[in-house]
Protein backbone atom coordinates (compact mmCIF):
# COMPACT_ATOMS: atom_id res chain seq x y z
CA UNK A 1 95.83 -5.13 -5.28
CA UNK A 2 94.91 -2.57 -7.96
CA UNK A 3 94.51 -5.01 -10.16
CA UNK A 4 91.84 -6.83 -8.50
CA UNK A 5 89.58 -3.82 -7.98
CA UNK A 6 90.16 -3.14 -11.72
CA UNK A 7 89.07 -7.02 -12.50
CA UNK A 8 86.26 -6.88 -10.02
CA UNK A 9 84.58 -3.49 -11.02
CA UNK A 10 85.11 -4.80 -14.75
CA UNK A 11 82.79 -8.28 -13.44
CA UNK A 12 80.33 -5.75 -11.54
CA UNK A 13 79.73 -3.57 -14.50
CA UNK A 14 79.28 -6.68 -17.01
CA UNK A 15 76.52 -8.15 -14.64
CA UNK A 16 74.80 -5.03 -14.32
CA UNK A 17 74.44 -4.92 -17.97
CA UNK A 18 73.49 -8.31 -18.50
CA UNK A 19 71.16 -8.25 -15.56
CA UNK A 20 69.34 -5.12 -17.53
CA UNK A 21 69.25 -6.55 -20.89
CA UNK A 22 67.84 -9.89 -19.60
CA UNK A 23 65.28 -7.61 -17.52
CA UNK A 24 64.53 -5.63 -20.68
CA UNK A 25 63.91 -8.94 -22.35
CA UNK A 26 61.37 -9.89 -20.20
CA UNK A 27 60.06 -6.97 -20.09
CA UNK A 28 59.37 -6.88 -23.65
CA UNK A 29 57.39 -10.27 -23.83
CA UNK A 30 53.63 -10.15 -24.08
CA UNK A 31 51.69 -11.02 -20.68
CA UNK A 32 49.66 -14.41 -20.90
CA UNK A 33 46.27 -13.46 -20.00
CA UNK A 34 43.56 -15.98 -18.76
CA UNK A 35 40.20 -15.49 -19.61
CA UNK A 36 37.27 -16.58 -17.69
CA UNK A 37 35.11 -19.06 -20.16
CA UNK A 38 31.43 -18.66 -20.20
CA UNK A 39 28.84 -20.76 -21.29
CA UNK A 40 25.08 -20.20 -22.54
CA UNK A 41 22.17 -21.73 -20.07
CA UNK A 42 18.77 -21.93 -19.61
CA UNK A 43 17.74 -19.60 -17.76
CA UNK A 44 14.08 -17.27 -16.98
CA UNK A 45 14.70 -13.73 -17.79
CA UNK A 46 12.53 -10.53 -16.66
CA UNK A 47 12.40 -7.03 -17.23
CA UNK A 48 10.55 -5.43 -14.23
CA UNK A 49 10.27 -2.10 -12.49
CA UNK A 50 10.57 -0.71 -9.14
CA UNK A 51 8.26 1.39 -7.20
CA UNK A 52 7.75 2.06 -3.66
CA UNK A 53 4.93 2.39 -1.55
CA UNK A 54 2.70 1.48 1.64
CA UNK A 55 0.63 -1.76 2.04
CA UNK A 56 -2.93 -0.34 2.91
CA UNK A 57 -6.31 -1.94 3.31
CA UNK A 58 -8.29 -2.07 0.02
CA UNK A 59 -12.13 -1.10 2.60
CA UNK A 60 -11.05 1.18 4.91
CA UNK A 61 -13.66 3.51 6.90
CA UNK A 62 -13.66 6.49 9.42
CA UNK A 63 -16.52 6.36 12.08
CA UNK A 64 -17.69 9.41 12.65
CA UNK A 65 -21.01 10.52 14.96
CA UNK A 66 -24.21 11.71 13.89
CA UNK A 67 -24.90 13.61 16.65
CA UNK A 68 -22.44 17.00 19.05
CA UNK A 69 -21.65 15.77 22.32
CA UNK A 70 -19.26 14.03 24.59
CA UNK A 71 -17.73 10.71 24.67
CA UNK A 72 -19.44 8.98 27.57
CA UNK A 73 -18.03 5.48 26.83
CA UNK A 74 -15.44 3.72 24.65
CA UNK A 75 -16.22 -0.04 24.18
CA UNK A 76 -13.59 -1.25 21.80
CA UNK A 77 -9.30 -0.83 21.50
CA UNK A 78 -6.90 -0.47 18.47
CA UNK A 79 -6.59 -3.65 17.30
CA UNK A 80 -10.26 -5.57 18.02
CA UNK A 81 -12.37 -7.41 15.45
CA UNK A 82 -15.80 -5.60 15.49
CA UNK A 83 -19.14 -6.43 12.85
CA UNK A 84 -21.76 -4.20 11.26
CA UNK A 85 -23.56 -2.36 13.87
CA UNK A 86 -21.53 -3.66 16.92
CA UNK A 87 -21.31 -0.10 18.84
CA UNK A 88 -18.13 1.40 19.33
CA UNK A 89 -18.83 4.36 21.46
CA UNK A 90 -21.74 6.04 23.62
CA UNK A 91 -22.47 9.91 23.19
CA UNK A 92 -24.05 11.49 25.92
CA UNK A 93 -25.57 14.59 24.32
CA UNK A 94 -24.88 18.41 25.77
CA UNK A 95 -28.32 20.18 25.33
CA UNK A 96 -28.15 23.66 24.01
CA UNK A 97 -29.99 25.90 26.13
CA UNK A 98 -32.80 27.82 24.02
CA UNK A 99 -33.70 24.51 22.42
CA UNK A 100 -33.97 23.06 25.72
CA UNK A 101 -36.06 26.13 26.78
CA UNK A 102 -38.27 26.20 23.65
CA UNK A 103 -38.66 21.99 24.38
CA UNK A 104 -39.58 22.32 27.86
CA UNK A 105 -41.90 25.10 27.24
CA UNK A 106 -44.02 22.78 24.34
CA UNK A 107 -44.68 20.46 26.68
CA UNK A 108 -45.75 22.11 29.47
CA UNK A 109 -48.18 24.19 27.10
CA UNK A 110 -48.81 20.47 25.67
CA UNK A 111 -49.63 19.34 29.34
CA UNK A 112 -52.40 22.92 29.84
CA UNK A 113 -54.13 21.70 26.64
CA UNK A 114 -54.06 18.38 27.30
CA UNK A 115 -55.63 18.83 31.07
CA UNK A 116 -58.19 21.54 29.42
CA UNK A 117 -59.52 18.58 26.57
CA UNK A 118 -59.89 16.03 29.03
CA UNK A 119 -61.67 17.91 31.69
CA UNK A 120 -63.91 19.15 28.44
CA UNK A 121 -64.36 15.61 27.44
CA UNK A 122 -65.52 13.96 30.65
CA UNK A 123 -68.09 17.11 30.93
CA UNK A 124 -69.59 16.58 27.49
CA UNK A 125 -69.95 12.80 28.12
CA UNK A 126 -72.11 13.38 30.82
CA UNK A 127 -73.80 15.31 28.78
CA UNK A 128 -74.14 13.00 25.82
CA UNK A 129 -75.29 10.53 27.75
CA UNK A 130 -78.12 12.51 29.44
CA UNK A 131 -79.18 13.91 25.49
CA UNK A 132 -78.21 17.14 26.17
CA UNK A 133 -75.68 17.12 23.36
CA UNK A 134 -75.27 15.52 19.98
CA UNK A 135 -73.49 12.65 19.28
CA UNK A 136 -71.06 15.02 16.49
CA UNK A 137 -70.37 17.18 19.90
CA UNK A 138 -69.58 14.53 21.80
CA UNK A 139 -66.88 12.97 19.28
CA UNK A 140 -65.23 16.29 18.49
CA UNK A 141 -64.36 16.19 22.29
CA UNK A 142 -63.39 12.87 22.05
CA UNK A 143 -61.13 13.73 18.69
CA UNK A 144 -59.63 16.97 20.50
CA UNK A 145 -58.72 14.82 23.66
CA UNK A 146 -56.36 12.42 21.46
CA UNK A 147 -55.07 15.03 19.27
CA UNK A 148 -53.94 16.96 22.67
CA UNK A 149 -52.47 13.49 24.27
CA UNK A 150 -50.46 13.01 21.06
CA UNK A 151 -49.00 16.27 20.69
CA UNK A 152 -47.87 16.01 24.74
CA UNK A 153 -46.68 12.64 23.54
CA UNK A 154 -44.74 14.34 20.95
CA UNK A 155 -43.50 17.09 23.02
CA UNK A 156 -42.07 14.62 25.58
CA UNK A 157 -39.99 12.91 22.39
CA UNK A 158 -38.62 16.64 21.64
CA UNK A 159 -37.52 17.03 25.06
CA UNK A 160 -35.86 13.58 24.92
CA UNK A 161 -34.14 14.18 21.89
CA UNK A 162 -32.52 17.37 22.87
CA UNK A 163 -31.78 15.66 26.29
CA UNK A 164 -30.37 12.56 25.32
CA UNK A 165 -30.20 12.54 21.88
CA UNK A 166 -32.98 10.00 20.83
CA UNK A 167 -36.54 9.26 21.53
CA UNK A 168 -38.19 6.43 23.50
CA UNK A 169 -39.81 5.12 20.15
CA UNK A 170 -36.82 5.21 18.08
CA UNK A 171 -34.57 4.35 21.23
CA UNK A 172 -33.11 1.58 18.71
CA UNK A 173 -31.87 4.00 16.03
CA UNK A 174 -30.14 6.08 18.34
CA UNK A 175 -27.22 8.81 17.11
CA UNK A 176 -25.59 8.95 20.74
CA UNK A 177 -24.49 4.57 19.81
CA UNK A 178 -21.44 5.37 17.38
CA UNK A 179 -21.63 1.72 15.19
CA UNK A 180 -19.28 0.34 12.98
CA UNK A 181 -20.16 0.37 9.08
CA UNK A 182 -18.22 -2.51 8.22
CA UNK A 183 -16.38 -5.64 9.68
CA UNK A 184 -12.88 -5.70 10.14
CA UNK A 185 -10.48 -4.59 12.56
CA UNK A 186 -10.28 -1.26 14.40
CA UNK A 187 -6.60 0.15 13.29
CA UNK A 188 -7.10 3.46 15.55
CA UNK A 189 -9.44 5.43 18.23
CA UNK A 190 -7.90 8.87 17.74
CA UNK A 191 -10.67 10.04 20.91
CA UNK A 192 -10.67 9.42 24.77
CA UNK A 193 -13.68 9.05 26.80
CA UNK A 194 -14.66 12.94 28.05
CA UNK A 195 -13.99 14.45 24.36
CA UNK A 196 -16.21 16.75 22.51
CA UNK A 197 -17.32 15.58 19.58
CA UNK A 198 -18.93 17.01 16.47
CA UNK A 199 -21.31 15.63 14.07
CA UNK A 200 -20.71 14.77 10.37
CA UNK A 201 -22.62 17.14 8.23
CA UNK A 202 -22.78 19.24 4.87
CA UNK A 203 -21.21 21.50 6.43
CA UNK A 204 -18.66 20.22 8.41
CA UNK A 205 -16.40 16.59 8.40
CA UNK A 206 -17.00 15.38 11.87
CA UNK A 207 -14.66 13.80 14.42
CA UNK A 208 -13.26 10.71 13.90
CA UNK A 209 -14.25 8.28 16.25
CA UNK A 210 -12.41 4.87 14.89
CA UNK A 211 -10.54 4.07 11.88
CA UNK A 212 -11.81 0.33 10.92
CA UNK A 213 -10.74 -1.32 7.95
CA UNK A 214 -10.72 -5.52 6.46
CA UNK A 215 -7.42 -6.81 6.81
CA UNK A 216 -8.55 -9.11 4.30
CA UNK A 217 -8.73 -6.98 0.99
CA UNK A 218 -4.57 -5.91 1.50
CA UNK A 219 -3.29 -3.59 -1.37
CA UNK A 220 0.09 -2.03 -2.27
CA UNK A 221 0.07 1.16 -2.69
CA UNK A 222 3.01 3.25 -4.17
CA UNK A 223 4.64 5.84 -7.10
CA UNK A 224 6.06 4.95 -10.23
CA UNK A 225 8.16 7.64 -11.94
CA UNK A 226 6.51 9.12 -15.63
CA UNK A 227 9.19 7.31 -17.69
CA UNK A 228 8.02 4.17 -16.58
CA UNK A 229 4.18 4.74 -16.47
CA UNK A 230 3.54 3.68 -19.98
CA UNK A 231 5.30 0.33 -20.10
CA UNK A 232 2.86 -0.71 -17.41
CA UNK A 233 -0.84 -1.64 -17.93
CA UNK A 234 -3.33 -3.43 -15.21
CA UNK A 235 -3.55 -6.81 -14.87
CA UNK A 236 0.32 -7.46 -15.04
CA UNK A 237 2.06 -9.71 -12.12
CA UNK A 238 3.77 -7.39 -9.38
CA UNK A 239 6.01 -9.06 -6.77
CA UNK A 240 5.95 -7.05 -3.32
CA UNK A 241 8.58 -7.36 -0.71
CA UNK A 242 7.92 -5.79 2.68
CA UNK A 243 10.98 -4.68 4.63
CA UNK A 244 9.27 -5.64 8.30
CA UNK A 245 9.40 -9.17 6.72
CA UNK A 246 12.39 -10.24 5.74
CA UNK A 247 12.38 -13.71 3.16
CA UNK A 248 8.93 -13.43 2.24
CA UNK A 249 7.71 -12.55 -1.30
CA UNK A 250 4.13 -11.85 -2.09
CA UNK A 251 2.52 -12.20 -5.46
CA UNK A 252 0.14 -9.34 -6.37
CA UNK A 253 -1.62 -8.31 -9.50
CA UNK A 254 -1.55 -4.56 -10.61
CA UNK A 255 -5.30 -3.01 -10.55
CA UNK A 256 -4.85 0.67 -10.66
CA UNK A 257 -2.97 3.82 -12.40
CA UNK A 258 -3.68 6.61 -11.85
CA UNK A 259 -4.75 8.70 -14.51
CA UNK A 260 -3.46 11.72 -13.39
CA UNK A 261 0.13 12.58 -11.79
CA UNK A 262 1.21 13.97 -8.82
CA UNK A 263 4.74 15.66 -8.24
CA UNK A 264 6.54 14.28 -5.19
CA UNK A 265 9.37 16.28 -4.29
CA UNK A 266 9.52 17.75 -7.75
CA UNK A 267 9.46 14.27 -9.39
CA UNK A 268 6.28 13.55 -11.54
CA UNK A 269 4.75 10.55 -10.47
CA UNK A 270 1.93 8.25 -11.07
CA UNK A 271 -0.09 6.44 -8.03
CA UNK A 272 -0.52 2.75 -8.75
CA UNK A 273 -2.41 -0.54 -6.81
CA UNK A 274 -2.04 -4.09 -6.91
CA UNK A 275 -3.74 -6.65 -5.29
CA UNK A 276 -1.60 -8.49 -2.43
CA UNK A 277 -2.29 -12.60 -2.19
CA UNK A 278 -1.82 -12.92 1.21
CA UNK A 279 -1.45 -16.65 2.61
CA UNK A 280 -3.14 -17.06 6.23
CA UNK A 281 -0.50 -17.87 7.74
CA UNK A 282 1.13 -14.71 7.47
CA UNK A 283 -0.08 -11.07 9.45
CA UNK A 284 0.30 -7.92 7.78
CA UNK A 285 -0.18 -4.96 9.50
CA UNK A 286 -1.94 -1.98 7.30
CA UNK A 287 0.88 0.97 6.62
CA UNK A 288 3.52 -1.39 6.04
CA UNK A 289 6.63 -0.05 3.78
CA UNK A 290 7.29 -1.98 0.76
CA UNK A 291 8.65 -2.01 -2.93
CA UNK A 292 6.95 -3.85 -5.69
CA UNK A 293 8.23 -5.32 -8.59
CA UNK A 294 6.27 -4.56 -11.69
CA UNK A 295 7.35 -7.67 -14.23
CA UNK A 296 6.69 -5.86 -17.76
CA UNK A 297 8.30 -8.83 -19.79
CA UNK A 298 9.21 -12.35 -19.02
CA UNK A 299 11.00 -15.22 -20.87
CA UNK A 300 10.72 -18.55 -19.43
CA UNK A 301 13.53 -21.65 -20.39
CA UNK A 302 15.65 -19.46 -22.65
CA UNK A 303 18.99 -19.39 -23.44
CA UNK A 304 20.97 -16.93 -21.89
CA UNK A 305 24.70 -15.72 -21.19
CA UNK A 306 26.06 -12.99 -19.20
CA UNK A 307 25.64 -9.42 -21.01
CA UNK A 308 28.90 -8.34 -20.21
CA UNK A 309 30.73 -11.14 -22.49
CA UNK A 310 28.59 -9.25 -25.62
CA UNK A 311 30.21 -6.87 -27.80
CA UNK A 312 29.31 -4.64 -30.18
CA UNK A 313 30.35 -3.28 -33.72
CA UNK A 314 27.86 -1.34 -35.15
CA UNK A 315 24.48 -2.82 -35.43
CA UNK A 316 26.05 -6.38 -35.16
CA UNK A 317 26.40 -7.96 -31.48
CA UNK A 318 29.43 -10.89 -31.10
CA UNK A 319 30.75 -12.70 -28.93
CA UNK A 320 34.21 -14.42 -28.90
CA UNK A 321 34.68 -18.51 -29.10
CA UNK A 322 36.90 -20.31 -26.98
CA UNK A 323 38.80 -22.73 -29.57
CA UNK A 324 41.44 -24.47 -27.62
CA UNK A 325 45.10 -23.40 -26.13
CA UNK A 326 48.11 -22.45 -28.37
CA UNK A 327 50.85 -23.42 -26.06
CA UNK A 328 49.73 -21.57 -22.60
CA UNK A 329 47.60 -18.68 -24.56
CA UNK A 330 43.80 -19.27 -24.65
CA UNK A 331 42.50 -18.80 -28.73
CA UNK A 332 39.33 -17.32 -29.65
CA UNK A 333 37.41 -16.46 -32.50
CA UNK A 334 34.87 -14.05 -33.49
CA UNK A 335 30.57 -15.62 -33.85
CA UNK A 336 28.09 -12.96 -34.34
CA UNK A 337 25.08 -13.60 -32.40
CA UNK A 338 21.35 -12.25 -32.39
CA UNK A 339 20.20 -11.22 -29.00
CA UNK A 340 16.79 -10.54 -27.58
CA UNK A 341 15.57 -9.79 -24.07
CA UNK A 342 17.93 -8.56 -21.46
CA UNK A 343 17.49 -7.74 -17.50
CA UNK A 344 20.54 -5.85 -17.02
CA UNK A 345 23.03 -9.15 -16.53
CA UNK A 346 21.93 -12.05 -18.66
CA UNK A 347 20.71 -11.79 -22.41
CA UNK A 348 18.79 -13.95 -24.27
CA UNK A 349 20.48 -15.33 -27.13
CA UNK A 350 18.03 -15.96 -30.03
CA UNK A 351 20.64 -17.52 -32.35
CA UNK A 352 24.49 -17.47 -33.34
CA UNK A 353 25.57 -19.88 -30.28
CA UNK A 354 24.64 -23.27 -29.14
CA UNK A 355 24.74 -24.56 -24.93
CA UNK A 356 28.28 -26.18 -25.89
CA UNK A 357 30.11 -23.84 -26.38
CA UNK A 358 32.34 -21.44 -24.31
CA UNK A 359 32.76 -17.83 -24.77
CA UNK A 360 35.48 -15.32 -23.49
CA UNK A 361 34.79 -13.17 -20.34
CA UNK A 362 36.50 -10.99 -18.15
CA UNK A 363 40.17 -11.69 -17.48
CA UNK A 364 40.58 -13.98 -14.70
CA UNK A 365 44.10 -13.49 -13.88
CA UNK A 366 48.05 -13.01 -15.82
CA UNK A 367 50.01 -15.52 -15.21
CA UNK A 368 53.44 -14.09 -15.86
CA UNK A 369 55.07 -14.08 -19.35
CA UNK A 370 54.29 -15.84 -22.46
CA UNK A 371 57.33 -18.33 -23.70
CA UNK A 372 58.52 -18.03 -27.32
């Protein structure tokens, strides 16, 4: 019985050690890596930068009155189409009290002098026609009767004006009917019927009756961070995406840079503009959020590969050949290449490698050990 222990621990230890060695074996052996092959195509690459924004209308206005008062009448909403001179809002004017006074009081006076140089007149044209008096008398009565019906005339017009806030002979160019300066569409009425309102002068900004702008004229409007600013000029294609519509692309053409900056949150930034192309079909709403895509360079039908195959020693860029399989092991060999535009993940490829042939990428996957 001892015997067979001895035998059988003897058989247990020799496997062990055989099971090691042939596990140190194969251990030792050098992993067959696959490589993912690449080839060159014909592709359009572009170098572009980023900046985000609003889209704003290119025309857009703030009505403001000419004239203090109240709003009496509203005759438009947020969102209406409205003309030049269609009337947005009535003012009914709030008199101030001494120029009331002082109006009332001219034409009452007016009124005295008026009554006086008629009563004179009708006296001294009894008299002129009975030769009593002169025919120069008789026409300096006449001459003081219209000059005291004009100025009762006027008077009346001052009292109108302070009243209601326009005369009865200019009843057409009236400051209390609040017109629109341009055609478009009214984006806001930031008033309610009932609110005081105050007149747009030197001295002061006015209220804001209506913000009205053309929907037509659509621009992006955004930053563009200092390092970028001068690799940018006007006129170049921009391609803004707006994130309230999803799939849609719109071609624009940069108009504007600012020539001075402007720090936003402690960044230094430029303002820029483009011009959106905006097909009918489509209805953009001003105030919009949206990024545009500033193409600086562009290379149309080139070939290309993927910029992570390249690599690099020194100034010299290569890339490594497929040539065929030695057994299950891929073989490649070294081409130097010369490169030219790049957008991050494909490179153009000016020369070194033709569209036939494949090039080594990333490693695909190992596939166990490699034979001898």
């Amino acid at each position: 019985m001892k015997r067979f222990f001895k035998i059988f621990g003897i058989t247990v230890l020799a496997a062990l050690f055989l099971g090691t060695m042939v596990f140190l074996f194969i251990k030792s052996r050098p992993e067959v890596q696959t490589y993912e092959l690449l080839s060159p195509k014909t592709r359009t690459i572009m170098n572009s930068i980023i900046a985000t924004g609003k889209v704003e209308p290119g025309n857009e206005v703030q009505i403001k009155p000419q004239i203090s008062g109240i709003i009496d009448k509203i005759h438009f909403k947020p969102g209406d189409d409205v003309k030049v001179g269609d009337v947005i809002a009535t003012i009914k004017v709030v008199p101030e009290m001494s120029s009331l006074n002082s109006a009332e009081g001219r034409l009452r006076v007016a009124r005295i002098n008026h009554d006086k140089a008629l009563r004179d007149h009708r006296r001294n044209e009894e008299l002129f026609k009975k030769g009593i008096i002169s025919v120069e008398e008789f026409e300096s009565s006449q001459t003081n009767l219209s000059n005291a019906e004009e100025e009762v005339e006027n008077s009346r017009d001052a009292l109108k004006i302070i009243t209601d806030g326009v005369s009865e002979k200019y009843d057409h160019l009236s400051n209390t009917l609040v017109r629109s300066t341009i055609t478009g569409k009214i984006l806001d009425i930031p008033v309610e019927e009932g609110n005081s309102v105050i007149q747009a002068n030197t001295f002061n900004d006015g209220t804001t009756i209506a913000t009205v702008a053309y929907l037509g004229n659509m621009l992006f409007k955004g930053n563009i961070d200092e390092a970028d600013v001068g690799k940018i000029k006007t006129g170049m294609p921009v391609d803004v995406k707006i994130g309230a519509l999803q799939g849609y692309t719109f071609n624009a053409v940069l108009t504007y840079i600012s020539p001075k900056s402007t720090d936003v949150n402690n960044v230094v930034m430029f303002e820029i503009e483009a011009k959106l192309n905006i097909p009918d079909s489509v209805a953009i709403r001003a105030g919009y959020s949206a990024n545009a895509e500033i193409i600086t360079e562009r290379r149309d039908s080139i070939l290309s590969i993927e910029e992570s195959c390249i690599k690099f020693s020194g100034d010299t860029s290569y890339v490594e050949v497929f040539e065929g399989m030695d057994g299950k092991v891929q073989t490649f060999k070294r081409r130097d290449i010369v490169t030219g535009l790049s957008d991050g993940v494909y490179i153009e490829l000016k020369d070194g490698l033709s569209e036939d042939k494949q090039v080594k990428g990333n490693i695909q996957y190992k596939s166990g050990r490699e034979n001898n």
